[in-house]
Protein backbone atom coordinates (compact mmCIF):
# COMPACT_ATOMS: atom_id res chain seq x y z
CA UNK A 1 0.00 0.00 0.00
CA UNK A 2 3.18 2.08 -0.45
CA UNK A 3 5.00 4.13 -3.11
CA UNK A 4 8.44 5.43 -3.11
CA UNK A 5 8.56 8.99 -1.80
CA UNK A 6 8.77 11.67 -4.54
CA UNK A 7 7.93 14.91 -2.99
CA UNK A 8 6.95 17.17 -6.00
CA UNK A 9 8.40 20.63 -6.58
CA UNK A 10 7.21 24.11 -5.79
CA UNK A 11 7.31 27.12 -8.13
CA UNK A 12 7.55 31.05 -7.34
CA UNK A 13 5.79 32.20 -10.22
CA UNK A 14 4.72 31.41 -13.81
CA UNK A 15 3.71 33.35 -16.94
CA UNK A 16 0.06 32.95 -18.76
CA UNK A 17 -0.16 30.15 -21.07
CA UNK A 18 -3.02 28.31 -23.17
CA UNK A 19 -2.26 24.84 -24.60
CA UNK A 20 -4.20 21.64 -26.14
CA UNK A 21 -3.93 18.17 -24.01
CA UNK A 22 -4.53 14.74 -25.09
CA UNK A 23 -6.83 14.17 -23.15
CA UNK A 24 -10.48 13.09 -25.11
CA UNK A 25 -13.02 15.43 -25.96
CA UNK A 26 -15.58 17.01 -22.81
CA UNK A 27 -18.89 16.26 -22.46
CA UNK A 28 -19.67 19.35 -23.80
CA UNK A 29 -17.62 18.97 -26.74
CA UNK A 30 -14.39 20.68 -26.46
CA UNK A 31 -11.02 20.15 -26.06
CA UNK A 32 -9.50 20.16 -22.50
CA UNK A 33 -7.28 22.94 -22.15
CA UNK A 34 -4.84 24.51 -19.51
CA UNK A 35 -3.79 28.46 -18.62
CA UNK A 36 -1.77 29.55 -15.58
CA UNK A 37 -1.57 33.12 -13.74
CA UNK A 38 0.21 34.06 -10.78
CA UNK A 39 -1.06 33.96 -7.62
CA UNK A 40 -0.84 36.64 -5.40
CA UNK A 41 -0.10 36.26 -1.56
CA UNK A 42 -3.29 35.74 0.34
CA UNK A 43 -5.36 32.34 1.69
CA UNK A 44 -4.57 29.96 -0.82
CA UNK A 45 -0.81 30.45 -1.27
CA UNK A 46 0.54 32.89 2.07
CA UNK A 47 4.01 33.54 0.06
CA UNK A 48 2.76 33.02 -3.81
CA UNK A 49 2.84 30.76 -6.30
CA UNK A 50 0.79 29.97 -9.11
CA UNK A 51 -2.75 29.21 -9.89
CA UNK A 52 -3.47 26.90 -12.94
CA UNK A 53 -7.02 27.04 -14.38
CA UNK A 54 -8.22 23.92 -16.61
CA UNK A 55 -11.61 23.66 -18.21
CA UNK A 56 -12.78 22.04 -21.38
CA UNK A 57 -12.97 24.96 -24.32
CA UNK A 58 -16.75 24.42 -25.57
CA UNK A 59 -17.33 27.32 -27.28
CA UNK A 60 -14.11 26.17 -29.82
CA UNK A 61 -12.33 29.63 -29.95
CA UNK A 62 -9.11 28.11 -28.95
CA UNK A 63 -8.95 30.41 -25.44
CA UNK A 64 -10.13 29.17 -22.31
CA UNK A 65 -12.57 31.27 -20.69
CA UNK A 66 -13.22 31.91 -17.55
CA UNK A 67 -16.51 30.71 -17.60
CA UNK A 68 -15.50 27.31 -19.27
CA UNK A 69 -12.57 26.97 -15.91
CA UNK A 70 -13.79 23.45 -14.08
CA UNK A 71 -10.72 22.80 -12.39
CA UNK A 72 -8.39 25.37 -10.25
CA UNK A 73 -4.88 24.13 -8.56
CA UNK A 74 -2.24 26.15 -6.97
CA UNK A 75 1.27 25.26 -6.94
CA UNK A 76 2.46 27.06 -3.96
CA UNK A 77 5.59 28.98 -2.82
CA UNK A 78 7.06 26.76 0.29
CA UNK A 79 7.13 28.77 3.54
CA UNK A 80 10.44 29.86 4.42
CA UNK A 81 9.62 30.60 7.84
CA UNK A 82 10.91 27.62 9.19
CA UNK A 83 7.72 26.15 10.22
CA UNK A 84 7.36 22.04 10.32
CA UNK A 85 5.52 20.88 7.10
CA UNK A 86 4.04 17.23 5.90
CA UNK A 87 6.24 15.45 3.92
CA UNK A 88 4.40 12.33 3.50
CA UNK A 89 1.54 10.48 4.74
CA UNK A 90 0.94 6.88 4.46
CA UNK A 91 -2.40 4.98 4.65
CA UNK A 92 -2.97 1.90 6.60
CA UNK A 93 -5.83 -0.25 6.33
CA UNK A 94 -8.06 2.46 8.47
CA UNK A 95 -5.47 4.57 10.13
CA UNK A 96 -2.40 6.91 8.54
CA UNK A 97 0.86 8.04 9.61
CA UNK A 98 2.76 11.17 8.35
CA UNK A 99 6.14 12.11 8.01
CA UNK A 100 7.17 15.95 9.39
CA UNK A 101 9.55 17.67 7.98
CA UNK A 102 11.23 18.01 11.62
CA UNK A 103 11.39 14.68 11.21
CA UNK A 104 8.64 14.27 13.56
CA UNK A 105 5.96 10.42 12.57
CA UNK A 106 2.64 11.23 12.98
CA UNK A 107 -0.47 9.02 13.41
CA UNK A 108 -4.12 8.97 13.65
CA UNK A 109 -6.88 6.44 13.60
CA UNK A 110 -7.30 2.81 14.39
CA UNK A 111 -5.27 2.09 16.70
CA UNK A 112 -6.40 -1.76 18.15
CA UNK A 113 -2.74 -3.16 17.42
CA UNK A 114 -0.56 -0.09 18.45
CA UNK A 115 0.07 0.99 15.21
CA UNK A 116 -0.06 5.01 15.77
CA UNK A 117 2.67 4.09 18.05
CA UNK A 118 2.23 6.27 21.10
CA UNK A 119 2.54 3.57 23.30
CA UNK A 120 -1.20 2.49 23.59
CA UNK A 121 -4.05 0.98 21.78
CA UNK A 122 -6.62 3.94 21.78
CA UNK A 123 -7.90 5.37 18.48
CA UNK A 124 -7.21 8.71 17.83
CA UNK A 125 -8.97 11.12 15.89
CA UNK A 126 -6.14 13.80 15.18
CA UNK A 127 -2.52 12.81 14.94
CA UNK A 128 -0.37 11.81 17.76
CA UNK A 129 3.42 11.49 17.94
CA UNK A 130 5.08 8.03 17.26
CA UNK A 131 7.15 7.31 20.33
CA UNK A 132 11.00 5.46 19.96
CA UNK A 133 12.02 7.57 16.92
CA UNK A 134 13.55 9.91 18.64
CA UNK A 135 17.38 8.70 17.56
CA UNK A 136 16.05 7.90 14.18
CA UNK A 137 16.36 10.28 11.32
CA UNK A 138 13.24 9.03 9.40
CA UNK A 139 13.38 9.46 4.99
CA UNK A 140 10.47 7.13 4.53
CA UNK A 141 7.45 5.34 6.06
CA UNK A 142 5.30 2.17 4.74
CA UNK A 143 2.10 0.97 6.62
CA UNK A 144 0.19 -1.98 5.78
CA UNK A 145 -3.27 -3.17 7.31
CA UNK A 146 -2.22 -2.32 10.78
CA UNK A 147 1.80 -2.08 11.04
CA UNK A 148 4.26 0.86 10.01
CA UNK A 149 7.67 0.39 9.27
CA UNK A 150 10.21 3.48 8.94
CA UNK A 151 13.51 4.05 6.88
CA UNK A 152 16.37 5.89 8.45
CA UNK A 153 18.27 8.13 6.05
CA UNK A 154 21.26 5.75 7.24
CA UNK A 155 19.05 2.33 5.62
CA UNK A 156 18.05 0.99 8.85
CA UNK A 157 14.72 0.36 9.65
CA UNK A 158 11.92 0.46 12.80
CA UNK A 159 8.48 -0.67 12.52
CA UNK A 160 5.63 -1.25 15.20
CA UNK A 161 2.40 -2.61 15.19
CA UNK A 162 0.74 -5.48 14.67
CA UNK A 163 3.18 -8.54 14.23
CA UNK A 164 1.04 -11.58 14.55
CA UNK A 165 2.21 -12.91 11.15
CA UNK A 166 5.89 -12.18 12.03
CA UNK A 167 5.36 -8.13 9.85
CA UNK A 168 7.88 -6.92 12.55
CA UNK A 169 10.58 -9.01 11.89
CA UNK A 170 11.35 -12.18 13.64
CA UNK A 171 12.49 -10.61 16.68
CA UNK A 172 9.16 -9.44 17.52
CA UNK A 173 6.06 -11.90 18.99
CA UNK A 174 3.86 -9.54 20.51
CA UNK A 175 2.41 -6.38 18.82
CA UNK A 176 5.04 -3.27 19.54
CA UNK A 177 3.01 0.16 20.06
CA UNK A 178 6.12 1.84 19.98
CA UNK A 179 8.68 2.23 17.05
CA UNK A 180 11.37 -1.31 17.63
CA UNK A 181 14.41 -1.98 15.70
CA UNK A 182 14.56 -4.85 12.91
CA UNK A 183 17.74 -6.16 12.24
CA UNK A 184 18.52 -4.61 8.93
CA UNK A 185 20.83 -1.90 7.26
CA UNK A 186 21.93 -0.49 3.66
CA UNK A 187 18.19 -0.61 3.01
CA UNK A 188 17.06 1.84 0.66
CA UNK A 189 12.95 1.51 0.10
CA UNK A 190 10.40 -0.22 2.22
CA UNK A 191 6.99 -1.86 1.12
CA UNK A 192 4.18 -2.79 3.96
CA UNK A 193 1.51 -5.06 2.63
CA UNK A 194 -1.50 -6.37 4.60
CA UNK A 195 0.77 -8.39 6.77
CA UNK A 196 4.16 -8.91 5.20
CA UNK A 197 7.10 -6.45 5.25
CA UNK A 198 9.37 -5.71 2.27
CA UNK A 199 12.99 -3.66 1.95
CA UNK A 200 14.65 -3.45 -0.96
CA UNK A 201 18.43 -2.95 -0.26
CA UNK A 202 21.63 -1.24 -1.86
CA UNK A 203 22.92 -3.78 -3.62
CA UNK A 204 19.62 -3.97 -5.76
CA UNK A 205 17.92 -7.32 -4.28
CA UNK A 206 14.87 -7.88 -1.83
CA UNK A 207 13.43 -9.66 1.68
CA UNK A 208 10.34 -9.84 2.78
CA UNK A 209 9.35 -11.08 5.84
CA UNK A 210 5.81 -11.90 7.83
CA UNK A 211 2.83 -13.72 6.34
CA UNK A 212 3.82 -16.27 3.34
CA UNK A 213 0.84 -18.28 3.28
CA UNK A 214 0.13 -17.08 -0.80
CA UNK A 215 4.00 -16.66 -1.57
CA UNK A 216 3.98 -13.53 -1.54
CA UNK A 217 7.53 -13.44 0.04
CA UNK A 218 8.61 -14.66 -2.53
CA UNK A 219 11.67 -16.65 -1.64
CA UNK A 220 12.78 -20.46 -1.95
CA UNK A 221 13.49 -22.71 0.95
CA UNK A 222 16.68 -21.77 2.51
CA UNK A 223 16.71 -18.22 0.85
CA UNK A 224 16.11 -15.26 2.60
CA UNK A 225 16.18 -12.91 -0.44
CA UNK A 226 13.35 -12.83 -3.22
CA UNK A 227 14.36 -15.27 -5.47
CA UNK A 228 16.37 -14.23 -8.65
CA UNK A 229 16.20 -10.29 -8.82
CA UNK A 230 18.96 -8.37 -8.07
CA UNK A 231 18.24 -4.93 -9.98
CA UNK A 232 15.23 -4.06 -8.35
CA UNK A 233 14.55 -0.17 -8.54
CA UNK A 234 11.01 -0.30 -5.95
CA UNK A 235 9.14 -3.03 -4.38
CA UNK A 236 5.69 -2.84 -3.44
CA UNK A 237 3.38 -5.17 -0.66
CA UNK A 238 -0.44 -5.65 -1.65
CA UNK A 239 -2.70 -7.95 0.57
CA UNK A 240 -1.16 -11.20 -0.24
CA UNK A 241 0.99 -10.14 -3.09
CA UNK A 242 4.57 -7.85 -3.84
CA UNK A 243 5.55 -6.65 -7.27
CA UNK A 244 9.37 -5.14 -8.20
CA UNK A 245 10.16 -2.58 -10.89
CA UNK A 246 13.87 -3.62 -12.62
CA UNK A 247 16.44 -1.66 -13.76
CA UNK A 248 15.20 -2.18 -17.13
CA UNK A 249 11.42 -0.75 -16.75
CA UNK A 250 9.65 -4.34 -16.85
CA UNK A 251 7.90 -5.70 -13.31
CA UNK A 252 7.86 -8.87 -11.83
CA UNK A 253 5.06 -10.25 -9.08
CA UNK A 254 4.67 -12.83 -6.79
CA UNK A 255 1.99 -14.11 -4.30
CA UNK A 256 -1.40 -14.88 -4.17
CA UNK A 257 -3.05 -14.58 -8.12
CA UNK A 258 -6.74 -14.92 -7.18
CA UNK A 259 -7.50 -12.11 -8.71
CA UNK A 260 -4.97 -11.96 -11.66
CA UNK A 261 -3.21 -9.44 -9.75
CA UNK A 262 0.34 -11.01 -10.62
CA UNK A 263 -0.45 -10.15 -14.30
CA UNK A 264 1.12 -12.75 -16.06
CA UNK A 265 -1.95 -14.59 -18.13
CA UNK A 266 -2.94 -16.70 -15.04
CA UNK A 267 -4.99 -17.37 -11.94
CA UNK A 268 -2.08 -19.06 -10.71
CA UNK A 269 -0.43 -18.52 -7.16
CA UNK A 270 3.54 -17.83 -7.36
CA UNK A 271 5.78 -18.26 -4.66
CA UNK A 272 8.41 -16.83 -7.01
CA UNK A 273 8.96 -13.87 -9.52
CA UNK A 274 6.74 -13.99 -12.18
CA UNK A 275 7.18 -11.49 -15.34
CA UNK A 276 3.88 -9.12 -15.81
CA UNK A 277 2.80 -9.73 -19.52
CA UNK A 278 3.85 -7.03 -21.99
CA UNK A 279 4.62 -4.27 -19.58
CA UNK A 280 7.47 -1.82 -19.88
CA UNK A 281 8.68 1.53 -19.33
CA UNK A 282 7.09 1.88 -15.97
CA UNK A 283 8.34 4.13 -13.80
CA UNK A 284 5.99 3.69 -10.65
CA UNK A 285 4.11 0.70 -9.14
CA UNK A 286 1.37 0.89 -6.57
CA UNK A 287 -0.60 -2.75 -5.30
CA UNK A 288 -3.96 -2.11 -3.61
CA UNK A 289 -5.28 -5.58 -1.91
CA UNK A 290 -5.49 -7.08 -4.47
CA UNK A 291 -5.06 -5.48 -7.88
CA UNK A 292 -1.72 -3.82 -9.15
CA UNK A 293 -0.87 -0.44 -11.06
CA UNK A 294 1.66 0.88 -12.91
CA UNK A 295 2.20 4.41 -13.91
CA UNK A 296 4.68 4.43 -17.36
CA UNK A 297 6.96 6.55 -19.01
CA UNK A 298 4.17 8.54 -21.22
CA UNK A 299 1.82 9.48 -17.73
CA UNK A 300 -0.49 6.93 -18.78
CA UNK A 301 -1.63 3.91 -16.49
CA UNK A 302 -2.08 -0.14 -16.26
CA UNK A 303 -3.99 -1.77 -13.82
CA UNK A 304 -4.49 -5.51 -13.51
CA UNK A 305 -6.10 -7.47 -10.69
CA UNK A 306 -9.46 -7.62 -9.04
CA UNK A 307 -12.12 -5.20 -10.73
CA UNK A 308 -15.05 -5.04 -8.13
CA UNK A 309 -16.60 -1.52 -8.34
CA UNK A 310 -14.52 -0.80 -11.01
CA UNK A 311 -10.81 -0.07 -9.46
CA UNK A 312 -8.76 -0.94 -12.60
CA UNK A 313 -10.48 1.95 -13.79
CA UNK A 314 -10.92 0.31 -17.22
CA UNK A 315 -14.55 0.95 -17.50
CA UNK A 316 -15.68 -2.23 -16.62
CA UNK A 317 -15.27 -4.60 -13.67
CA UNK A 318 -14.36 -7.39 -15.08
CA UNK A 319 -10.88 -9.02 -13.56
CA UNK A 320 -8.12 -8.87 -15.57
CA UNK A 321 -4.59 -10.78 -15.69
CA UNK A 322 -2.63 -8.90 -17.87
CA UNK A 323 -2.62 -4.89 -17.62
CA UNK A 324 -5.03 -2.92 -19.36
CA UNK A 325 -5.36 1.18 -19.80
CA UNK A 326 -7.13 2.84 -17.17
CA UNK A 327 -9.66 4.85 -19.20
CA UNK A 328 -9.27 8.97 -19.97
CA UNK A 329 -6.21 9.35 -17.35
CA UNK A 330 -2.79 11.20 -18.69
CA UNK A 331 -0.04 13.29 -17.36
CA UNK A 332 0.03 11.06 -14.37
CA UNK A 333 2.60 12.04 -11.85
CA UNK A 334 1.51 9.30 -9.22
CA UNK A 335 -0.31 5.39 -8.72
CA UNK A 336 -2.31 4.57 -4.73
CA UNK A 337 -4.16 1.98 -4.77
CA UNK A 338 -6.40 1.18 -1.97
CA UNK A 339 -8.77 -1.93 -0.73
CA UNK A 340 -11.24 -1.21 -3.78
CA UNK A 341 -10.24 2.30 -5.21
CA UNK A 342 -7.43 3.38 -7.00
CA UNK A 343 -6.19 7.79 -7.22
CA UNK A 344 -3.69 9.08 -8.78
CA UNK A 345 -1.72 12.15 -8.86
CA UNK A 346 -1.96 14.59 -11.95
CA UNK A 347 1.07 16.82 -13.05
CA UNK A 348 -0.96 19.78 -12.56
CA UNK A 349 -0.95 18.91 -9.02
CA UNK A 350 -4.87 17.96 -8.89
CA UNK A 351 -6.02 14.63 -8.09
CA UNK A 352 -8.43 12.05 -10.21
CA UNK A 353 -10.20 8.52 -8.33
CA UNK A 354 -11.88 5.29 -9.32
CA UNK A 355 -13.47 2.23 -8.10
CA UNK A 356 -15.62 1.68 -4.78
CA UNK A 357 -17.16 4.85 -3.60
CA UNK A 358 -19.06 3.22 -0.25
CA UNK A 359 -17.56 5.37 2.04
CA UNK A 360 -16.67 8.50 -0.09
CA UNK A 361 -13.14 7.54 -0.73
CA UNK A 362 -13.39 8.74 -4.54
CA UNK A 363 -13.72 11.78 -2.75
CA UNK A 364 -16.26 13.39 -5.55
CA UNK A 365 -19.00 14.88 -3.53
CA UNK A 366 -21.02 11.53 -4.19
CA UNK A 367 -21.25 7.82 -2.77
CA UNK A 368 -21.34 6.58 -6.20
CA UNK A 369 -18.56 3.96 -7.65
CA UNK A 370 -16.73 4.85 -10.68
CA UNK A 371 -15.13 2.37 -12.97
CA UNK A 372 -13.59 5.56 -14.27
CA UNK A 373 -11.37 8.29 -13.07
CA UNK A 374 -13.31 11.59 -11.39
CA UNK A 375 -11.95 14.89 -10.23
CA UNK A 376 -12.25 14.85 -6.00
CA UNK A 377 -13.86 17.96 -5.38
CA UNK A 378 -12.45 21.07 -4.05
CA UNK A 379 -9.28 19.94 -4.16
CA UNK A 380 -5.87 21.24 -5.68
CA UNK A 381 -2.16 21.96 -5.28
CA UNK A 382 -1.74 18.26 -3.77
CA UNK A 383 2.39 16.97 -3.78
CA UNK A 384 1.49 13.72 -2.61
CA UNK A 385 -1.32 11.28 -2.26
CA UNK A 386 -2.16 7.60 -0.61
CA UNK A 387 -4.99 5.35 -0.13
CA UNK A 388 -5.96 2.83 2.28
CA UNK A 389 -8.97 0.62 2.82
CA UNK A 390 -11.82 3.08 2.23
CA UNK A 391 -10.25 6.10 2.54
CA UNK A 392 -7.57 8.05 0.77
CA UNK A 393 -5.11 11.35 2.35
CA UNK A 394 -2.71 13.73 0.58
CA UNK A 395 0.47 16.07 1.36
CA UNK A 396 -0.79 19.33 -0.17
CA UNK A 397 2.78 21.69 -1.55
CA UNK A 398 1.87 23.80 0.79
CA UNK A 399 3.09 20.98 3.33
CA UNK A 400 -0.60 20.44 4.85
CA UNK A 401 -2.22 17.59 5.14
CA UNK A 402 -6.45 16.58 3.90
CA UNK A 403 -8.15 13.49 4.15
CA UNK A 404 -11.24 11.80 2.78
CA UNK A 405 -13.69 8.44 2.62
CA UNK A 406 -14.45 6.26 5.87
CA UNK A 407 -13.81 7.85 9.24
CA UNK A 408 -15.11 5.51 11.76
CA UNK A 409 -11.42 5.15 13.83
CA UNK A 410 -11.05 8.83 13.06
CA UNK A 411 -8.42 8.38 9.98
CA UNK A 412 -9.26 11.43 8.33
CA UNK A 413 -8.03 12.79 11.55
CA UNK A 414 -10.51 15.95 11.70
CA UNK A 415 -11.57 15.24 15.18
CA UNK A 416 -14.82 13.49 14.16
CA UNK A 417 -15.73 9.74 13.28
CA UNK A 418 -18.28 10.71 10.26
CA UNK A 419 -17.50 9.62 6.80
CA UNK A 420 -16.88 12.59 4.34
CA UNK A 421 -17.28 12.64 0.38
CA UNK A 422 -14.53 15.24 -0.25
CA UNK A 423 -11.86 16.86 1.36
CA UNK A 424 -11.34 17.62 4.93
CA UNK A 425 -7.95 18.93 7.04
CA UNK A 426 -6.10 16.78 9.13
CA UNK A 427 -6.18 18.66 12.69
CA UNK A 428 -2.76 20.72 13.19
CA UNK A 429 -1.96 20.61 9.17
């Protein structure tokens, strides 16, 4: 339920621009077009920055008007005042934890295994500071259904949590609801899936560790390193499953294949790396529970897996074991993938979502599914973004943090335990 961290740049100012996309005609009939103006100090950007309209040009004069603007995002001038800022959140199953630019982890939510690590097992509805990190200079977190694992800027790693299926390491019997060391260094990446660990490490190979009962660790007897892939560039943990991008831009899965979510023309379970069928030039993987997406070199997307509700975001929901497009998205930036949804991350800094809409995790104003991508409401100048089981968080550039979907553990951290259908703000950010 993890991506590597790419925290997206900030601009000071920009000059006005019109251009065509690719992207397919509006339902009005135009084409989709982009302009950008400066943006003064004030509410939406305190030092500046820039505010891009988008809109879909239906009356065809090649400008877009400010009546035809559907879309407004603000890339925002970071605050030099010195003042802590998100960096990162990560979604668990139904709780999140958030990286601080202080270097400060943060966590709301569930909390029935001590994964908010604050030393108890009460569920908190605004974030709470993660206690045994204090030594630890974190650069990246990973959380799976209900454990969190962090990466030291020196590639050693803490995690605490649940542990049952051995997610902690093998040093740890008993759930930890405070940050504990596992016995690992030069690691470079972490993946948490539902409840299996993975690191990926200098040297370019893999281990995971916890719950193997679909193969999703993905090593032989008497290995401890994922069998035969040494040029690994990110690793990713679904439910039962973990996928690798290579050096070369092609991905390899392994695990449970119930759902097709391995992608290689089967139904199959692996216990070892399988290749996905004709994928290449990705450049980002994300694996929900159990379906798999990959963001490629052009911003376009492939999704394979389990298609209830529609989160391969083909139009259908139909499951599929080899990739296939997900419908109208381009200039993707970044892949989440949830329990049933799927967002991702637009260049422009907005946001689109697809699949299960139960709880309001598309975050569209509506409870409706999707089995294509739609534009969360009210909702712009976002850096990062992740989804868990129902609900889905993002960093915004201006280092806040907003949450939306299910809220009954208090994961979108507003104080309350009511679902919401579109943005809210995380209390403090």
């Amino acid at each position: 339920m993890n991506t590597v961290v790419i925290r997206s740049g900030m601009v000071a100012m920009a000059v006005v621009f019109a251009m065509g996309c690719s992207d397919p005609e509006g339902v009005d009939g135009g084409p989709f077009m982009s302009r950008s103006l400066v943006e003064p100090e004030g509410e939406n950007c305190p030092k500046g920055g820039t505010l891009l309209l988008s809109g879909y040009d239906t009356n065809g004069n090649g400008i877009l008007d400010d009546n035809e603007v559907t879309v407004r995002s603000y890339d925002c001038v970071p605050d030099s005042s010195g003042d802590p800022y998100l960096v990162q959140i990560e979604a668990g199953l139904a709780f999140n934890c958030a990286l601080v630019s202080d270097g400060r982890v943060l966590c709301w939510g569930d909390n029935q295994s001590g994964q908010l690590g604050d030393t108890t097992r009460a569920e908190r509805k605004y974030p709470v500071e993660v206690v045994g990190l204090e030594d630890f200079e974190v650069a990246e977190l990973a959380a799976g259904n209900a454990h969190v694992c962090a990466l030291s800027t020196g590639g050693g790693v803490r995690c605490w949590g649940e542990t049952e299926d051995g997610q902690l390491g093998e040093s740890w019997t008993e759930p930890q609801s405070a940050a504990v060391a596992v016995g690992y260094s030069d690691v470079v990446q972490l993946a948490a899936g539902g409840t299996h660990t993975c690191a990926l490490f200098r040297d370019g190979t893999a281990r995971c560790w916890g719950n193997n009962e679909s193969g999703q660790l993905g090593r032989v007897l008497g290995s401890a390193q994922v069998d035969g892939l040494n040029t690994i560039e990110q690793i990713v943990a679904g439910g039962h499953h973990s996928c690798a991008r290579l050096r070369d831009k092609t991905v390899r899965c392994w695990g449970r294949n119930d759902t097709g979510q391995l992608g290689d023309e089967s139904f199959d379970n692996r216990s070892v790396p399988v290749e996905v069928f004709e994928l290449a030039d990705v450049v980002q993987l994300t694996a929900g529970r159990s379906h798999t997406c990959a963001l490629l070199s052009d911003k376009s997307a492939r999704c394979w897996g389990g298609n209830d509700l529609g989160r391969l975001g083909d139009g259908s929901s139909t499951n599929q074991f080899v990739p296939v497009a997900v419908v109208g998205l381009s200039g993707a930036a970044q892949l989440s993938g949830g329990t049933t949804h799927t967002c991702a991350l637009l260049d422009d800094a907005t946001v689109r979502c697809w699949g299960s809409n139960r709880s309001g995790q598309l975050g569209d104003g509506t409870n409706t599914h999707s089995f294509e991508p739609v534009i969360p409401v009210e909702l712009s100048g976002v850096a990062w973004i992740t989804s868990g089981d129902s609900h889905s968080c993002v960093v915004l550039k201006s280092g806040g943090g907003r949450c939306w979907g299910a809220n009954i553990f208090g994961q979108l951290g507003n104080g309350s335990n009511n679902n919401r259908n579109g943005a809210v703000k995380v209390i403090g950010w």
